[in-house]
N, C-alpha and C. Protein backbone atom coordinates (compact mmCIF):
# COMPACT_ATOMS: atom_id res chain seq x y z
N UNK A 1 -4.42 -9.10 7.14
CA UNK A 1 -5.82 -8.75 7.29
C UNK A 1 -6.50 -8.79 5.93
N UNK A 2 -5.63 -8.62 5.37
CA UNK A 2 -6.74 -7.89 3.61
C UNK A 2 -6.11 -9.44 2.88
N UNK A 3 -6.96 -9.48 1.48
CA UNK A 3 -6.82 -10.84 1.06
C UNK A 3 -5.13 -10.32 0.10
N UNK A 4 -4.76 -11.23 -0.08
CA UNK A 4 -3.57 -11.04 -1.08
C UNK A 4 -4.29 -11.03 -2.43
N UNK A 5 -3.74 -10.88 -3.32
CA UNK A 5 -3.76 -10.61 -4.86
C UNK A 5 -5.65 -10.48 -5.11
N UNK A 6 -5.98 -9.53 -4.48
CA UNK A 6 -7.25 -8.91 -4.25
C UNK A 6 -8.01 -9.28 -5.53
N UNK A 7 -8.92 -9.37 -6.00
CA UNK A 7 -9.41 -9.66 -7.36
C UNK A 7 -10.07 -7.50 -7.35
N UNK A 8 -9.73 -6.91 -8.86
CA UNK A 8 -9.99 -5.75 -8.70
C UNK A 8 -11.20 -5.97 -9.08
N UNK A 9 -12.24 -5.07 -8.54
CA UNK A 9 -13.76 -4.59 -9.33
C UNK A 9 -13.83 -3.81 -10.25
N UNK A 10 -15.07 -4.48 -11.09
CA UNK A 10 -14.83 -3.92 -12.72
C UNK A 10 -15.02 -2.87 -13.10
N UNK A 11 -13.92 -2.48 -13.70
CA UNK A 11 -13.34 -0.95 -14.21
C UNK A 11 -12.89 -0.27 -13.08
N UNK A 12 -12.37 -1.06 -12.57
CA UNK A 12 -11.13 -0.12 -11.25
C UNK A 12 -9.84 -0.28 -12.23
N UNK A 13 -9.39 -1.44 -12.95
CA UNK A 13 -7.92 -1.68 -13.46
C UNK A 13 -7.85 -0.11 -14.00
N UNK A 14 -8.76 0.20 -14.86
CA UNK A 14 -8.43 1.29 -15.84
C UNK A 14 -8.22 2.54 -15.19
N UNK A 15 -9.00 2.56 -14.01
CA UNK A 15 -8.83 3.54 -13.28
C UNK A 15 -7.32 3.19 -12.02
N UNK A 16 -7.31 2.78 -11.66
CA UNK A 16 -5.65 2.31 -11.44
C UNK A 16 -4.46 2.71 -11.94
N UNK A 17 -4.71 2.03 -13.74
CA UNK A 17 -3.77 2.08 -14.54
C UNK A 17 -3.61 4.02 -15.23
N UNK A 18 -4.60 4.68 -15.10
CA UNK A 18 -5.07 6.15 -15.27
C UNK A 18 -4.20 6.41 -14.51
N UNK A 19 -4.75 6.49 -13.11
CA UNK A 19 -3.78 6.89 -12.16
C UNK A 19 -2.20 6.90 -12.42
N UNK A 20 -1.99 5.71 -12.10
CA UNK A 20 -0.41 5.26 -12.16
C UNK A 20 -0.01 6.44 -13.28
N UNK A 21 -0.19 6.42 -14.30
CA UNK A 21 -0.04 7.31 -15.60
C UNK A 21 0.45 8.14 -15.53
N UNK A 22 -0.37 8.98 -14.64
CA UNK A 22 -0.27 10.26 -14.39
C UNK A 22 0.72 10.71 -13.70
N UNK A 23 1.65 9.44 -13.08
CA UNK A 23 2.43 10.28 -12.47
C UNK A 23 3.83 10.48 -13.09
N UNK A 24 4.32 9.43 -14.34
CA UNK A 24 4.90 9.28 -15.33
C UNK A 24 4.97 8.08 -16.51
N UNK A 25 5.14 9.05 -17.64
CA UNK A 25 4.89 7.59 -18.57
C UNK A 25 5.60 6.04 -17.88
N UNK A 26 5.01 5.32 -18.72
CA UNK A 26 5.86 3.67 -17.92
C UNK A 26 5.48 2.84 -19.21
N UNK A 27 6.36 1.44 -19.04
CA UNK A 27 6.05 0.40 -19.54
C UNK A 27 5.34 -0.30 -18.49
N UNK A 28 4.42 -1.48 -19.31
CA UNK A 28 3.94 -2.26 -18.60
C UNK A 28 4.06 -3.01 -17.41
N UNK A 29 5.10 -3.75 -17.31
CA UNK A 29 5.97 -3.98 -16.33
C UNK A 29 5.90 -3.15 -15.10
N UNK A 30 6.08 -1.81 -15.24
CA UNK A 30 6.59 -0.79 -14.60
C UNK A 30 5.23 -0.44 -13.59
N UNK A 31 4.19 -0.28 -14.76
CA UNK A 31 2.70 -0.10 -14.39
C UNK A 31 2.19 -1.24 -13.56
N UNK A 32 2.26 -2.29 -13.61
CA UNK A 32 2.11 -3.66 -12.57
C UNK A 32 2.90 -3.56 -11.23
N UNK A 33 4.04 -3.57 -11.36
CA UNK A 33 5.00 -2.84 -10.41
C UNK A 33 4.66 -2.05 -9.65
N UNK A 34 4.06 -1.27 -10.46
CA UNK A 34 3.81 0.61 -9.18
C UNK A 34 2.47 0.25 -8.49
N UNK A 35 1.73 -0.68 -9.49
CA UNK A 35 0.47 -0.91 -8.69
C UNK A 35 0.80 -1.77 -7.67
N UNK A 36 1.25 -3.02 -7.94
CA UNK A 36 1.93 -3.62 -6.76
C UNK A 36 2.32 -3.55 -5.32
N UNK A 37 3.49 -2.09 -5.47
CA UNK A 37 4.15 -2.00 -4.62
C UNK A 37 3.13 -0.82 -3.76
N UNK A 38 2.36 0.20 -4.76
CA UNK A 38 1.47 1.14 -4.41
C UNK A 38 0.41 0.43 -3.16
N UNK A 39 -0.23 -0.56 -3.43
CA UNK A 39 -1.29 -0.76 -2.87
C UNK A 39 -1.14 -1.73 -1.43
N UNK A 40 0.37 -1.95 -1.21
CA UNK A 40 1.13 -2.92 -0.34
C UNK A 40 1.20 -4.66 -0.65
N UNK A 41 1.21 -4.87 -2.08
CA UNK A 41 0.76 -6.01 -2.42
C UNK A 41 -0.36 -6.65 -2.10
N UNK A 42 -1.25 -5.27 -1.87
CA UNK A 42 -2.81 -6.47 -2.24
C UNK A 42 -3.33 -6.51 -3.38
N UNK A 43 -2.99 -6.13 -4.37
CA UNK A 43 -3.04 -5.90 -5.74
C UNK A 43 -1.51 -6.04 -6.73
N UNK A 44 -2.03 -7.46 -7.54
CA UNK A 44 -1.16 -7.82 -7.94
C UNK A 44 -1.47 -7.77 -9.49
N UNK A 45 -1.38 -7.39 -10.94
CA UNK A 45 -1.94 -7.35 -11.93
C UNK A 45 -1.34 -8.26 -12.64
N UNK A 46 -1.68 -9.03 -13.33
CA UNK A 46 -1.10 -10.25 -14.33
C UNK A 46 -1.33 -9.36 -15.87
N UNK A 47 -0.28 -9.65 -16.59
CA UNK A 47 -0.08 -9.40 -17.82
C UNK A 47 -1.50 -9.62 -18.60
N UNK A 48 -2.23 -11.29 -18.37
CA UNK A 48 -3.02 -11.00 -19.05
C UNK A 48 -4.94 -10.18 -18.71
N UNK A 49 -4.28 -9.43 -17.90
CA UNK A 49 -5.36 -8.28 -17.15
C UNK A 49 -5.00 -6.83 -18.11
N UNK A 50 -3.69 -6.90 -17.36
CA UNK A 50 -3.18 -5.52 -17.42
C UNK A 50 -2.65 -5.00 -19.38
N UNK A 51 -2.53 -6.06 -20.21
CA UNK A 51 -2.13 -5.39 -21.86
C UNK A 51 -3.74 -5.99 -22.34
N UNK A 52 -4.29 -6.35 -22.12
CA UNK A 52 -6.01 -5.89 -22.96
C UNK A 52 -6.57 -4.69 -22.15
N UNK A 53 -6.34 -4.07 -21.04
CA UNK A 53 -6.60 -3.01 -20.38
C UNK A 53 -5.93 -1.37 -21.42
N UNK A 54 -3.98 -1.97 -21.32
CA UNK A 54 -3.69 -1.05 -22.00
C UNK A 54 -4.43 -0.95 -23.34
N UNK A 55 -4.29 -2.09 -24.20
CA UNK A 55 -4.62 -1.85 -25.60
C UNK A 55 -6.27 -1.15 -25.51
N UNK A 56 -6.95 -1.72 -24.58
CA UNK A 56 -8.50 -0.38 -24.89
C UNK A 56 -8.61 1.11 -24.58
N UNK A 57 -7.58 1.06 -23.35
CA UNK A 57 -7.42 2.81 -23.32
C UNK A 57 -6.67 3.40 -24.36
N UNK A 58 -6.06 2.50 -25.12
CA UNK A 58 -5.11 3.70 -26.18
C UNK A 58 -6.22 3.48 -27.07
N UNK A 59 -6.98 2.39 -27.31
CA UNK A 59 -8.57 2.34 -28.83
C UNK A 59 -9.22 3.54 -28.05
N UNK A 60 -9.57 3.62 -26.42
CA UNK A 60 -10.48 5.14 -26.14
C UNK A 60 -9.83 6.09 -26.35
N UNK A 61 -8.30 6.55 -26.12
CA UNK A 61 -7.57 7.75 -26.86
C UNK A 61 -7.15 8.05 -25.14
N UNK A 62 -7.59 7.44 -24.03
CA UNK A 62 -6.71 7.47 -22.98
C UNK A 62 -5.40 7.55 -22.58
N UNK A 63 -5.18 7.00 -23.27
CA UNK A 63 -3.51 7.11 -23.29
C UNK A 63 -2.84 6.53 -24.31
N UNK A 64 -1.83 6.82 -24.98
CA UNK A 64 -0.93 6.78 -26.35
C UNK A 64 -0.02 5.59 -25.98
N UNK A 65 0.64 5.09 -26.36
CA UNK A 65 1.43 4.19 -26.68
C UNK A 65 2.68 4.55 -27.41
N UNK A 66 4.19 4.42 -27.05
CA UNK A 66 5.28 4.50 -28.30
C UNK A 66 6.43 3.76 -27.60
N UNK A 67 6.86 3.32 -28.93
CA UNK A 67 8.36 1.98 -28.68
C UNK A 67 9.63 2.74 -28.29
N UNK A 68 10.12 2.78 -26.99
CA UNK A 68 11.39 3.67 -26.56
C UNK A 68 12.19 2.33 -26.13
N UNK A 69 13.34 2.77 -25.08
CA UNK A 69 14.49 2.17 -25.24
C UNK A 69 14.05 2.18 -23.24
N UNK A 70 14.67 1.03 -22.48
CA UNK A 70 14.19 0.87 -21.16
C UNK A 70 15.55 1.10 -20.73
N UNK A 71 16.08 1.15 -19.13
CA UNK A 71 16.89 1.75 -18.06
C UNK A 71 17.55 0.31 -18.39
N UNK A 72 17.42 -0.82 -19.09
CA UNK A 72 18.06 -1.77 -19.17
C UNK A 72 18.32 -2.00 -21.09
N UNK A 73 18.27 -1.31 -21.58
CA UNK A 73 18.60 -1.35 -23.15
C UNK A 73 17.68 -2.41 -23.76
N UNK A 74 16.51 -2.06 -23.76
CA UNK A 74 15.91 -3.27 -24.05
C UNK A 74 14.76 -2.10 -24.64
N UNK A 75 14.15 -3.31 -25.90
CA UNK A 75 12.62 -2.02 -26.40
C UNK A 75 11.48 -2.57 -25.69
N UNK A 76 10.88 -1.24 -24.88
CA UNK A 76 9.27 -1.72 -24.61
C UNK A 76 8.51 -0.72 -24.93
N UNK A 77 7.30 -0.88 -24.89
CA UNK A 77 6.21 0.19 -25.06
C UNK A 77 5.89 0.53 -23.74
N UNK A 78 6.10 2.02 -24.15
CA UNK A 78 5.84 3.17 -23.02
C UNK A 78 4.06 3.85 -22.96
N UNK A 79 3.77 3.81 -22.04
CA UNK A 79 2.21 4.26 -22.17
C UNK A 79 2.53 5.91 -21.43
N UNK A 80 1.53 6.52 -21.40
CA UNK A 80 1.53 8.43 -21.53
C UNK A 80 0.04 8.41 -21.57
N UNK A 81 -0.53 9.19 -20.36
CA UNK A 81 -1.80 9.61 -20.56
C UNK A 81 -2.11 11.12 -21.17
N UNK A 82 -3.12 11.18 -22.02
CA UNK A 82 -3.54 11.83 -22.70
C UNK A 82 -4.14 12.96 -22.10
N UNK A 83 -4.54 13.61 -22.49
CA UNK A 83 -5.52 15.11 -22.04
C UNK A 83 -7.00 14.63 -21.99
N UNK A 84 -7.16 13.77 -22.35
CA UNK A 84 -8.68 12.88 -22.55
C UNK A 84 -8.47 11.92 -21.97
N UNK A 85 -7.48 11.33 -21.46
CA UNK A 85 -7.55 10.73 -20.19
C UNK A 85 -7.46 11.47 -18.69
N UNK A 86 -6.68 12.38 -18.58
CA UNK A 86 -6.90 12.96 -17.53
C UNK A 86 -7.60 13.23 -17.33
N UNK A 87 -9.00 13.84 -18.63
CA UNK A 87 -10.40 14.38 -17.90
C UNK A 87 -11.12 12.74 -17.43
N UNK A 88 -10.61 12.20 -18.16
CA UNK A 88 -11.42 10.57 -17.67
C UNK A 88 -11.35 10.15 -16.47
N UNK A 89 -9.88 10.50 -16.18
CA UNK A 89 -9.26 10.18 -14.43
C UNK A 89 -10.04 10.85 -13.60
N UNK A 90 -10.01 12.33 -13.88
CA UNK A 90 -10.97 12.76 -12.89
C UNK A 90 -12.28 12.44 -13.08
N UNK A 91 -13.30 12.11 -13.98
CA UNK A 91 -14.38 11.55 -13.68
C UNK A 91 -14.34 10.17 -13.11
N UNK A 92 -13.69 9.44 -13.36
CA UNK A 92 -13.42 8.14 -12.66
C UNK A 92 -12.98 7.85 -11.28
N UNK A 93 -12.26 8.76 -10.89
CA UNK A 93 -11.65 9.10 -9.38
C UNK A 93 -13.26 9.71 -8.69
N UNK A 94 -13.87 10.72 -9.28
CA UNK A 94 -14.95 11.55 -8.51
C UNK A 94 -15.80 10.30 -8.15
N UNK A 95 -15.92 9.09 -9.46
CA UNK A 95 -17.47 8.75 -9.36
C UNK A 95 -16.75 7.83 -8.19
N UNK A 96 -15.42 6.83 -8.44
CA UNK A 96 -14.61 5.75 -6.91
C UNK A 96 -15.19 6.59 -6.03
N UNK A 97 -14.49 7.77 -5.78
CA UNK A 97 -15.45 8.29 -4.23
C UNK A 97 -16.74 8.72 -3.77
N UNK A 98 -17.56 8.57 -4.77
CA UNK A 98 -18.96 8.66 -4.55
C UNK A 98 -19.53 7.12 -3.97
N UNK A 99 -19.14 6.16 -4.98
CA UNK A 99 -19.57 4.54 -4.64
C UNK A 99 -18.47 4.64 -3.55
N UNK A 100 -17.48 4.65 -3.22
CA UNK A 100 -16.65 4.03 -2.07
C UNK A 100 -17.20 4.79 -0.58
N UNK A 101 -17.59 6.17 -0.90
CA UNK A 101 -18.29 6.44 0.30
C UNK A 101 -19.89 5.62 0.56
N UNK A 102 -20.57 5.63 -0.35
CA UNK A 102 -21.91 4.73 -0.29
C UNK A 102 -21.66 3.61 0.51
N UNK A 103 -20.39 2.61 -0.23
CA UNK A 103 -19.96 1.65 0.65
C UNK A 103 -20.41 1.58 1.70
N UNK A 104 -19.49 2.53 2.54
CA UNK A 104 -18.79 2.88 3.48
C UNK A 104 -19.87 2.89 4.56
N UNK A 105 -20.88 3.94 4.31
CA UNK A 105 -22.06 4.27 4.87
C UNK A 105 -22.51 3.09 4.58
N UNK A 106 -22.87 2.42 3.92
CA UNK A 106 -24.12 0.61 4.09
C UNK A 106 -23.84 0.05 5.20
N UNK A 107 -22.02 -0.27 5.19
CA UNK A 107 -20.65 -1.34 6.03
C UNK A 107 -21.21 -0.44 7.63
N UNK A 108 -21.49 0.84 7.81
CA UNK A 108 -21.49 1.02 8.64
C UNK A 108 -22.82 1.32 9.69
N UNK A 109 -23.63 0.96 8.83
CA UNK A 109 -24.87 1.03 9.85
C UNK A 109 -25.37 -0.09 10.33
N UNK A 110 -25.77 -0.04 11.43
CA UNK A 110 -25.90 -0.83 12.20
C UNK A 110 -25.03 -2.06 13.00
């Protein structure tokens, strides 16, 4: 029913990638992945979406960045949302459900 590899609307990635965050640090990979599998594969993020996304939330102070060791011995960068991202998440989550209900109500009249 829904299109595959959905194209996201602008400034949902960040709010996505917020999300995901929050529920534990990740590497990139990991973060594409969760969105992936999260959304039933209608959302698919390509690398070159998803690391100019990371690199501006860690320039806004959204979330930190540091080089650890992966479940496969390998180095990646781990992302961790911040305390200034979480207040971001929740303004970003409040305002999605303000426009997604507006939507909602247009789609449905008449």
């Amino acid at each position: 029913m829904g299109r595959k590899n959905a194209d996201l609307l602008q400034g949902t990635l960040d709010l996505i990638v917020l999300r995901s965050l929050a529920i534990q640090p990740m590497h990139g990979w990991q973060i594409a992945h969760h969105i992936q599998q999260v959304s039933e594969d209608v959302f698919r993020v390509n690398q070159g979406s998803l690391y100019p996304a990371l690199q501006r939330l860690v320039r806004k102070g959204w979330i930190r960045a540091e080089w650890k060791v992966t479940e496969n011995n390998r180095r990646a960068r781990y992302y961790d949302l911040t305390a200034a991202g979480q207040r971001r998440l929740g303004k970003e989550a409040a305002n999605w459900r303000l426009v997604s209900g507006a939507v909602d109500r247009i789609l449905s009249v008449g």
